[in-house]
C-alpha atoms as a PDB file:
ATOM      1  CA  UNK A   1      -1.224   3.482 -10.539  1.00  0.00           C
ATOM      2  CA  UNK A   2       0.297   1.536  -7.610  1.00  0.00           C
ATOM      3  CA  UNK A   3       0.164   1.845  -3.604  1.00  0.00           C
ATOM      4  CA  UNK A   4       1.198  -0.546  -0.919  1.00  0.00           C
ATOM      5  CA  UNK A   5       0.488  -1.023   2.805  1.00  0.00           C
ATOM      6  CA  UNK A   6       2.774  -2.322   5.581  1.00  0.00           C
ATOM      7  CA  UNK A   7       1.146  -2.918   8.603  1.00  0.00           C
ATOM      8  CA  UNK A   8       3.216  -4.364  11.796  1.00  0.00           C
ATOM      9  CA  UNK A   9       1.457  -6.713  13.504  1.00  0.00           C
ATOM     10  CA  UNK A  10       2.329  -6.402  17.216  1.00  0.00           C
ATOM     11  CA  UNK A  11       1.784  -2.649  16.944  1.00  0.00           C
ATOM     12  CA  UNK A  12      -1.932  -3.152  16.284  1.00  0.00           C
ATOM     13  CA  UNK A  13      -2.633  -5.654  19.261  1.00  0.00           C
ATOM     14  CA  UNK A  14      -4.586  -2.335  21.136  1.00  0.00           C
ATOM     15  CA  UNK A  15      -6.917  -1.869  18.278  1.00  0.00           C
ATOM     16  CA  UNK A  16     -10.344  -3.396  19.374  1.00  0.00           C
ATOM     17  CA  UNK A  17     -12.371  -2.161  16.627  1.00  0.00           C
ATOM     18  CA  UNK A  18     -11.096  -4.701  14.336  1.00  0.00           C
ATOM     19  CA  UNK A  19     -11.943  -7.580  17.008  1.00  0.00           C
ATOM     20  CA  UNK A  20     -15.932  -5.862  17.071  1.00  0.00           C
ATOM     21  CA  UNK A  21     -18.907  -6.674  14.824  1.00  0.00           C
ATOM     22  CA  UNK A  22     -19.454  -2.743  14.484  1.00  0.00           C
ATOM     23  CA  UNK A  23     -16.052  -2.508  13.238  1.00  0.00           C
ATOM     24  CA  UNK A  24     -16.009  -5.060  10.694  1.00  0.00           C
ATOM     25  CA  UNK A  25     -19.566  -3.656   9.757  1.00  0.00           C
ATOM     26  CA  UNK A  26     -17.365  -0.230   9.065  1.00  0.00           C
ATOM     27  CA  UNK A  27     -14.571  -1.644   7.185  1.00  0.00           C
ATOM     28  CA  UNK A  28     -15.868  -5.227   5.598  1.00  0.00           C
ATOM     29  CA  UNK A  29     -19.100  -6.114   3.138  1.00  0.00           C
ATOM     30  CA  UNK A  30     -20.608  -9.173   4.015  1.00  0.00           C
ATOM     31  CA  UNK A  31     -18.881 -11.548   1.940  1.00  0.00           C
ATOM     32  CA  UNK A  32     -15.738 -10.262   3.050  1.00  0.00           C
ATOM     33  CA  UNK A  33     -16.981 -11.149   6.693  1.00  0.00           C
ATOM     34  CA  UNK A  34     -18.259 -14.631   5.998  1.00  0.00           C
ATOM     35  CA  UNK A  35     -14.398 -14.821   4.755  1.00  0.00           C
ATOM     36  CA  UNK A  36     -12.915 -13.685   7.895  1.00  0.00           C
ATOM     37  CA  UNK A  37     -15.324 -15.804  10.142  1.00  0.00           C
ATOM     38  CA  UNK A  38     -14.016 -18.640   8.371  1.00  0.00           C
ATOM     39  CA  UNK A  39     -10.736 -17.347   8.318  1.00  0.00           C
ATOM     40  CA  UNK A  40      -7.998 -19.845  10.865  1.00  0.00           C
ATOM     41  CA  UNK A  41      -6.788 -16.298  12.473  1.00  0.00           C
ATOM     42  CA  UNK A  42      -9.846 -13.767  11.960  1.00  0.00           C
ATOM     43  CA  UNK A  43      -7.988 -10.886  13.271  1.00  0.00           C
ATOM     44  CA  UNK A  44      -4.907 -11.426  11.350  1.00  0.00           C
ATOM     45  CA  UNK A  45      -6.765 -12.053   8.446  1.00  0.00           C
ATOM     46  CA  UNK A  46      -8.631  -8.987   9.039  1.00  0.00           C
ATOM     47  CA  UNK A  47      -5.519  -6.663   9.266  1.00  0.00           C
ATOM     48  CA  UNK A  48      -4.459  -8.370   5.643  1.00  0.00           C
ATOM     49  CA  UNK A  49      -7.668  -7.320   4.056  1.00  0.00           C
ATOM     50  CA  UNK A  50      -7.512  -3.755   5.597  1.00  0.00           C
ATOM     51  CA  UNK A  51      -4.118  -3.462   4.094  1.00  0.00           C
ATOM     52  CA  UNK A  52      -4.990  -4.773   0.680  1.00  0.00           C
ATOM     53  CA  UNK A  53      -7.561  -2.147   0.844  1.00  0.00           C
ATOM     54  CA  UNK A  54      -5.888   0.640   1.710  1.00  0.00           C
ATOM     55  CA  UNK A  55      -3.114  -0.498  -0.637  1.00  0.00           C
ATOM     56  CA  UNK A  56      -5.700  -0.580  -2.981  1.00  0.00           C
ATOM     57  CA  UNK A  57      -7.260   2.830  -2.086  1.00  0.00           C
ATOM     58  CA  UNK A  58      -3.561   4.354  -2.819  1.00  0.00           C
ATOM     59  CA  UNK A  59      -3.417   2.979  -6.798  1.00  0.00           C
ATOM     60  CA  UNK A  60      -7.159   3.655  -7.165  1.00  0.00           C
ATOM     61  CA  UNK A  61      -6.661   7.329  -5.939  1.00  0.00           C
ATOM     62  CA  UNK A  62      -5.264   8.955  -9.110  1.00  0.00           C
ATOM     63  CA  UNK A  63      -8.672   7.483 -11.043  1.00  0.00           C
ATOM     64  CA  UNK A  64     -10.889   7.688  -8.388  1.00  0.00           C
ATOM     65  CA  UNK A  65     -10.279  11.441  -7.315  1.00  0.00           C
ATOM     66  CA  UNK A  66     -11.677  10.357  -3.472  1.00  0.00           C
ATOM     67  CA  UNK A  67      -9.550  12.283  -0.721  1.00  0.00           C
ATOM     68  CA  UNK A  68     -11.563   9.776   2.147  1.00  0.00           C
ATOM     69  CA  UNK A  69     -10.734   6.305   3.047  1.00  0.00           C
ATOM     70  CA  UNK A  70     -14.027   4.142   2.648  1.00  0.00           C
ATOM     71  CA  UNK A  71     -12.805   0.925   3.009  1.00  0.00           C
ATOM     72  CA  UNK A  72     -16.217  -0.514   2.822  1.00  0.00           C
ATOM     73  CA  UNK A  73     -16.839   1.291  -0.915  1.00  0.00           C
ATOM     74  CA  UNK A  74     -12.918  -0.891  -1.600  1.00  0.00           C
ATOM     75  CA  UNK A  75     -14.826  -3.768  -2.703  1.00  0.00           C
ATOM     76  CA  UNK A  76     -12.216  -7.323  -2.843  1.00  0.00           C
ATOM     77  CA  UNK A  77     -13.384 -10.494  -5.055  1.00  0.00           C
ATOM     78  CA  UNK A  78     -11.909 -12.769  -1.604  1.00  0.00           C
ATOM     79  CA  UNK A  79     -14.064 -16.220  -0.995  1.00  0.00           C
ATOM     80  CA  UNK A  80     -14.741 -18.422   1.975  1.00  0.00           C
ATOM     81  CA  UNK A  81     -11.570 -20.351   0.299  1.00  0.00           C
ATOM     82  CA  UNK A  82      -8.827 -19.059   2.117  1.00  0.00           C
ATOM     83  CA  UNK A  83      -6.197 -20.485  -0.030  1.00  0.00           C
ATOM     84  CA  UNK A  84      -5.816 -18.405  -2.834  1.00  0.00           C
ATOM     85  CA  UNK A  85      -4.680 -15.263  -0.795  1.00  0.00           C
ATOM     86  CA  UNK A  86      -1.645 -14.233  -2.391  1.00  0.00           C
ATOM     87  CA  UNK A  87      -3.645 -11.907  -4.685  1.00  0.00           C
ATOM     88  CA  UNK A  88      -6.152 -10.717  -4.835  1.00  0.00           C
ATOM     89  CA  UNK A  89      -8.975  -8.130  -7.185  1.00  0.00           C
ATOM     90  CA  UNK A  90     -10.553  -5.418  -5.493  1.00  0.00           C
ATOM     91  CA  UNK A  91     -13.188  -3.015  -7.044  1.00  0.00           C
ATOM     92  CA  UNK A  92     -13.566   0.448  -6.312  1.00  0.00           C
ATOM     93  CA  UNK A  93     -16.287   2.312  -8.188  1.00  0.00           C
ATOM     94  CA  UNK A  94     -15.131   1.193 -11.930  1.00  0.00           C
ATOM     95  CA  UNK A  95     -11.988   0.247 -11.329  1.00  0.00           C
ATOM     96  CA  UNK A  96     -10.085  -3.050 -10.818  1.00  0.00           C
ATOM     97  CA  UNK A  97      -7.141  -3.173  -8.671  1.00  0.00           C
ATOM     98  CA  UNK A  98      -4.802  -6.123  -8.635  1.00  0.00           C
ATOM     99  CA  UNK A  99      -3.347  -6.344  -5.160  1.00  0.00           C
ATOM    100  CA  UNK A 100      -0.523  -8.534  -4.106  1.00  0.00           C
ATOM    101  CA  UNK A 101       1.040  -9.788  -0.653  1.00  0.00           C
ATOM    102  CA  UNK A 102       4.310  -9.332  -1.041  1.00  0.00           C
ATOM    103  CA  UNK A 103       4.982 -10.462   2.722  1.00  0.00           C
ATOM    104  CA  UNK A 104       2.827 -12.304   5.200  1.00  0.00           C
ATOM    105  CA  UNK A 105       4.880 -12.631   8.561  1.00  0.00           C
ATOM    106  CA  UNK A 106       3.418 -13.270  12.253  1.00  0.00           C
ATOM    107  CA  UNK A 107       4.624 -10.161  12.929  1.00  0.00           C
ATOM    108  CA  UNK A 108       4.297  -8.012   9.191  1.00  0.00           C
ATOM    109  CA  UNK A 109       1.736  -7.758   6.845  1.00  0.00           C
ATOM    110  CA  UNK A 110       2.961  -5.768   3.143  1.00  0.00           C
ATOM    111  CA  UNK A 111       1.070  -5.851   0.295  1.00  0.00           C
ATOM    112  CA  UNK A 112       1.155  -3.217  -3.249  1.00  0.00           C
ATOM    113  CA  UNK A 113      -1.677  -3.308  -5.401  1.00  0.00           C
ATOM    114  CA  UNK A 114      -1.838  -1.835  -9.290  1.00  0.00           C
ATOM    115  CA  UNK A 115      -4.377  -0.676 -11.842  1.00  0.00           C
ATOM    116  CA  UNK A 116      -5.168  -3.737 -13.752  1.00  0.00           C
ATOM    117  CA  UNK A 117      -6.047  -1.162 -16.819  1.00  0.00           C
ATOM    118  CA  UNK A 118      -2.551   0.507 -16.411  1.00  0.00           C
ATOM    119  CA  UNK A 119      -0.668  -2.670 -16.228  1.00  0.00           C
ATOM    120  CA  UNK A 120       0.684  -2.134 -19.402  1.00  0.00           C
ATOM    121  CA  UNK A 121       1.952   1.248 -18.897  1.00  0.00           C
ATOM    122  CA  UNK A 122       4.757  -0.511 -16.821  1.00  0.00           C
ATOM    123  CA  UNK A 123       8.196  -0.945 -18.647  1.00  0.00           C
ATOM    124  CA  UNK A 124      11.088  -1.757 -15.466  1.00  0.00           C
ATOM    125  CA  UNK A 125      11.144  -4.021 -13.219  1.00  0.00           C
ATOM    126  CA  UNK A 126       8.985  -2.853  -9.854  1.00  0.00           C
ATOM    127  CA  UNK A 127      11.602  -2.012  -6.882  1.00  0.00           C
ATOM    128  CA  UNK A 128      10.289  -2.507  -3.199  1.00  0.00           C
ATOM    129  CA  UNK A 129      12.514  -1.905  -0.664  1.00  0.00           C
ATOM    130  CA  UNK A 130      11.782  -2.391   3.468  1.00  0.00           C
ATOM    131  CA  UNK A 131      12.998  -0.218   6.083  1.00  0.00           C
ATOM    132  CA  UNK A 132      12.812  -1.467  10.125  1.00  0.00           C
ATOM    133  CA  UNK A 133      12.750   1.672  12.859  1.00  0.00           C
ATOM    134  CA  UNK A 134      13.982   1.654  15.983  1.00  0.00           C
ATOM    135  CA  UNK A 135      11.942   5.189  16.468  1.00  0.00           C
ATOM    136  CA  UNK A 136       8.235   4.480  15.945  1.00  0.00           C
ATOM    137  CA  UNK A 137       7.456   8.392  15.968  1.00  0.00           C
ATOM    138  CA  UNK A 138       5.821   9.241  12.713  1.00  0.00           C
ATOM    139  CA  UNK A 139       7.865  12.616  11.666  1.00  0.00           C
ATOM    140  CA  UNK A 140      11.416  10.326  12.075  1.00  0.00           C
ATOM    141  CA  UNK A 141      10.009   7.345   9.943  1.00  0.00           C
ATOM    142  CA  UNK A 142       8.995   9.657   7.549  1.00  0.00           C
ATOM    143  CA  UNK A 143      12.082  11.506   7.285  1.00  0.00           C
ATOM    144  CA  UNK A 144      14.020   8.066   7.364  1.00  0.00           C
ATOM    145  CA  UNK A 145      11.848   6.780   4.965  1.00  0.00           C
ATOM    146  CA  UNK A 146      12.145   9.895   2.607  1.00  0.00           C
ATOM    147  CA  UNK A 147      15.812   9.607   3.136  1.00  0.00           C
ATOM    148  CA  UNK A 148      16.069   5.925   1.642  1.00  0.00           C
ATOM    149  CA  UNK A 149      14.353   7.211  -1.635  1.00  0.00           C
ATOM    150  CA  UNK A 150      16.783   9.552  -1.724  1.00  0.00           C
ATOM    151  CA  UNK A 151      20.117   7.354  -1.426  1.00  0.00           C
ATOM    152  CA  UNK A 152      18.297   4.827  -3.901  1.00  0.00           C
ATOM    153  CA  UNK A 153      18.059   7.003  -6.631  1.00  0.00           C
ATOM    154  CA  UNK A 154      21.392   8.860  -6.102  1.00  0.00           C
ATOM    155  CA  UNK A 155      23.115   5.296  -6.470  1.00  0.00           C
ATOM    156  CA  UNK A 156      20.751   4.400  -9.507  1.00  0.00           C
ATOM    157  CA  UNK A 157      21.782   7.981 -10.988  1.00  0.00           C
ATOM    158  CA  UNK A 158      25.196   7.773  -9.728  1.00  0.00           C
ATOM    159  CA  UNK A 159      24.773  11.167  -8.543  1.00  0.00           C
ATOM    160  CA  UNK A 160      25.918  11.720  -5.021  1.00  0.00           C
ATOM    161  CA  UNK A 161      24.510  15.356  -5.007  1.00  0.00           C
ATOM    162  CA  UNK A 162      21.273  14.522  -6.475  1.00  0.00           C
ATOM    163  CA  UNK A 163      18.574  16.540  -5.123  1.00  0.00           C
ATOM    164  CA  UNK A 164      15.896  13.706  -4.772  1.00  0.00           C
ATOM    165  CA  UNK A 165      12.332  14.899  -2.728  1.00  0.00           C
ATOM    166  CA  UNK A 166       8.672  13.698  -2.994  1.00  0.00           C
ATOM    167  CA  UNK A 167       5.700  15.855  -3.188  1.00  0.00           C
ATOM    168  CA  UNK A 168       2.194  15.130  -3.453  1.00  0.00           C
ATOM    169  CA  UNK A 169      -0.223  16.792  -5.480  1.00  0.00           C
ATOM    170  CA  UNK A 170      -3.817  17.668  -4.535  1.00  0.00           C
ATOM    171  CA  UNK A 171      -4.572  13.890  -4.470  1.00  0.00           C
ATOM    172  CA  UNK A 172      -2.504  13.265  -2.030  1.00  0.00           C
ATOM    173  CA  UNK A 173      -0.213  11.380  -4.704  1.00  0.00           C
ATOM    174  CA  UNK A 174       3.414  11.069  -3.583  1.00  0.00           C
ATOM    175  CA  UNK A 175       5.405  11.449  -6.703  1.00  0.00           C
ATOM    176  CA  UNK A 176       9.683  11.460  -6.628  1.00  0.00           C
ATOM    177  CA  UNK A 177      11.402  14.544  -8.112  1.00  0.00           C
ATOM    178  CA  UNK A 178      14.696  14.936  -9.032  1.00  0.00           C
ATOM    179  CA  UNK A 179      15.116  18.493  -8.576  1.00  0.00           C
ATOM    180  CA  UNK A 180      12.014  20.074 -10.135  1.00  0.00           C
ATOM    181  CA  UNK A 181      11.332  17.455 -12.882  1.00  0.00           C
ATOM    182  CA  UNK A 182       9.136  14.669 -11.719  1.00  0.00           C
ATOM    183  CA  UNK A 183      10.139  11.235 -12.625  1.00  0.00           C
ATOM    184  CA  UNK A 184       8.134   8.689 -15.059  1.00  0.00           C
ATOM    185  CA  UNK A 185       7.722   6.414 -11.684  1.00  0.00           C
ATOM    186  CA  UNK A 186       4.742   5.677  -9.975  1.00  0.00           C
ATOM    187  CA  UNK A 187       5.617   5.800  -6.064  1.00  0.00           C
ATOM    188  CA  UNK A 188       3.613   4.468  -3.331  1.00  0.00           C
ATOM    189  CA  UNK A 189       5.565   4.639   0.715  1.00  0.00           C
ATOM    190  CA  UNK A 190       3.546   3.538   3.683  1.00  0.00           C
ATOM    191  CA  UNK A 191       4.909   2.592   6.872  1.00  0.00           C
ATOM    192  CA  UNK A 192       3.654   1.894  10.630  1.00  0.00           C
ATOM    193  CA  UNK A 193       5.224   0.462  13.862  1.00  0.00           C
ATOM    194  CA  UNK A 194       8.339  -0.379  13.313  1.00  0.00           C
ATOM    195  CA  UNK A 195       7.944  -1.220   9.572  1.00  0.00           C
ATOM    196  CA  UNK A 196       8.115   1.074   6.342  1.00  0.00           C
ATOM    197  CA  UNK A 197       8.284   0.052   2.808  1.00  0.00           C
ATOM    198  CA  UNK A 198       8.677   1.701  -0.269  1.00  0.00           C
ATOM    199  CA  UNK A 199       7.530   0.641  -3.958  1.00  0.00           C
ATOM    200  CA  UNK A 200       8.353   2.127  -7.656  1.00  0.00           C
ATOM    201  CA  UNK A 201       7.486   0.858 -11.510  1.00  0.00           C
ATOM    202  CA  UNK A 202       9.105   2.856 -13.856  1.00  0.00           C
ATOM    203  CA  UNK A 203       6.086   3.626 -16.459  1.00  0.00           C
ATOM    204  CA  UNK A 204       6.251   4.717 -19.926  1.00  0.00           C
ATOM    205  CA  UNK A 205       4.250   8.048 -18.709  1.00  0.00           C
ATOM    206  CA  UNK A 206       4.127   9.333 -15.258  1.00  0.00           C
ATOM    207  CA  UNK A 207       0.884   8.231 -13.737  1.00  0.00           C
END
């Protein structure tokens, strides 16, 4: 039902692919390239429309059943006006994904996206919080990360021994757990460079 993407900007300055027509062949349909051809910054407006994809990809994935990223199959609605960019649909098979960009920095890109048809499952208010790393290592960011979910929802429980862990089915669908009951949330965590962020909508039925 929702993902999100956070993408740090200066940690991506080595990736050429997304600077080559091969690689935008890969990743963006031709619409989406007349968009980033027109785009001020094409590069930085390419790393926003990989990360509303893959933000997309991670709400789409409990519908879609599709372990492999296709960003290419991640179809957005974006035109050659640049202006309405603060959200955007994107298609994927028969689903439509509303994704948002939550922040658009020089030096961060975050955006979550949600099922359009499971809007209405939603009944709290969504919580996104942002972590900064000093260690860019992947195993520490995603224990510090993992850690942050669980002081969040020891504070919202007021429950300082709280067992709190996340666990992803065979989707790949992260999904909190306070002990062994799963919560009625629908949890998305992404994080790269020195960036993570975390999302949750409490839902009327765990999605």
């Amino acid at each position: 039902m929702i993902g999100n993407d956070v993408i740090d900007l200066t940690h991506v300055r080595q990736h050429r692919w997304i600077r080559s027509a091969r690689g935008w062949d890969k990743a963006f349909t031709a619409a989406e390239q007349a968009f980033l051809r027109a785009a001020h910054e094409p590069v930085a407006a390419a790393w926003w429309l990989w990360a509303c994809k893959e933000s997309a990809y991670k709400a789409g994935l409990s519908q879609q059943r599709e372990r492999t990223f296709a960003p290419r199959k991640i179809v957005s609605q974006v035109t050659i006006d640049a202006t309405a960019t603060q959200e955007l649909i994107v298609s994927w098979g028969t689903q439509n994904i509303r994704v948002r960009t939550v922040q658009r920095r020089p030096d961060m890109i975050h955006t979550i996206a949600t099922l359009v048809a499971a809007e209405s499952a939603a009944k709290g208010n969504e919580v996104v919080r942002y972590l900064t790393f000093r260690d860019t290592t992947y195993a520490t960011q995603h224990q510090q990360l993992r850690q942050d979910v669980t002081r969040y929802f020891q504070h919202y429980y007021q429950r300082a021994d709280l067992k709190v862990s996340i666990r992803k089915n065979e989707w790949g669908i992260p999904t909190v757990y306070l002990a062994d009951d799963p919560l009625p949330w629908a949890f998305s965590c992404s994080h790269h460079g020195r960036f993570g962020a975390w999302v949750v909508i409490q839902t009327r039925d765990l999605q």
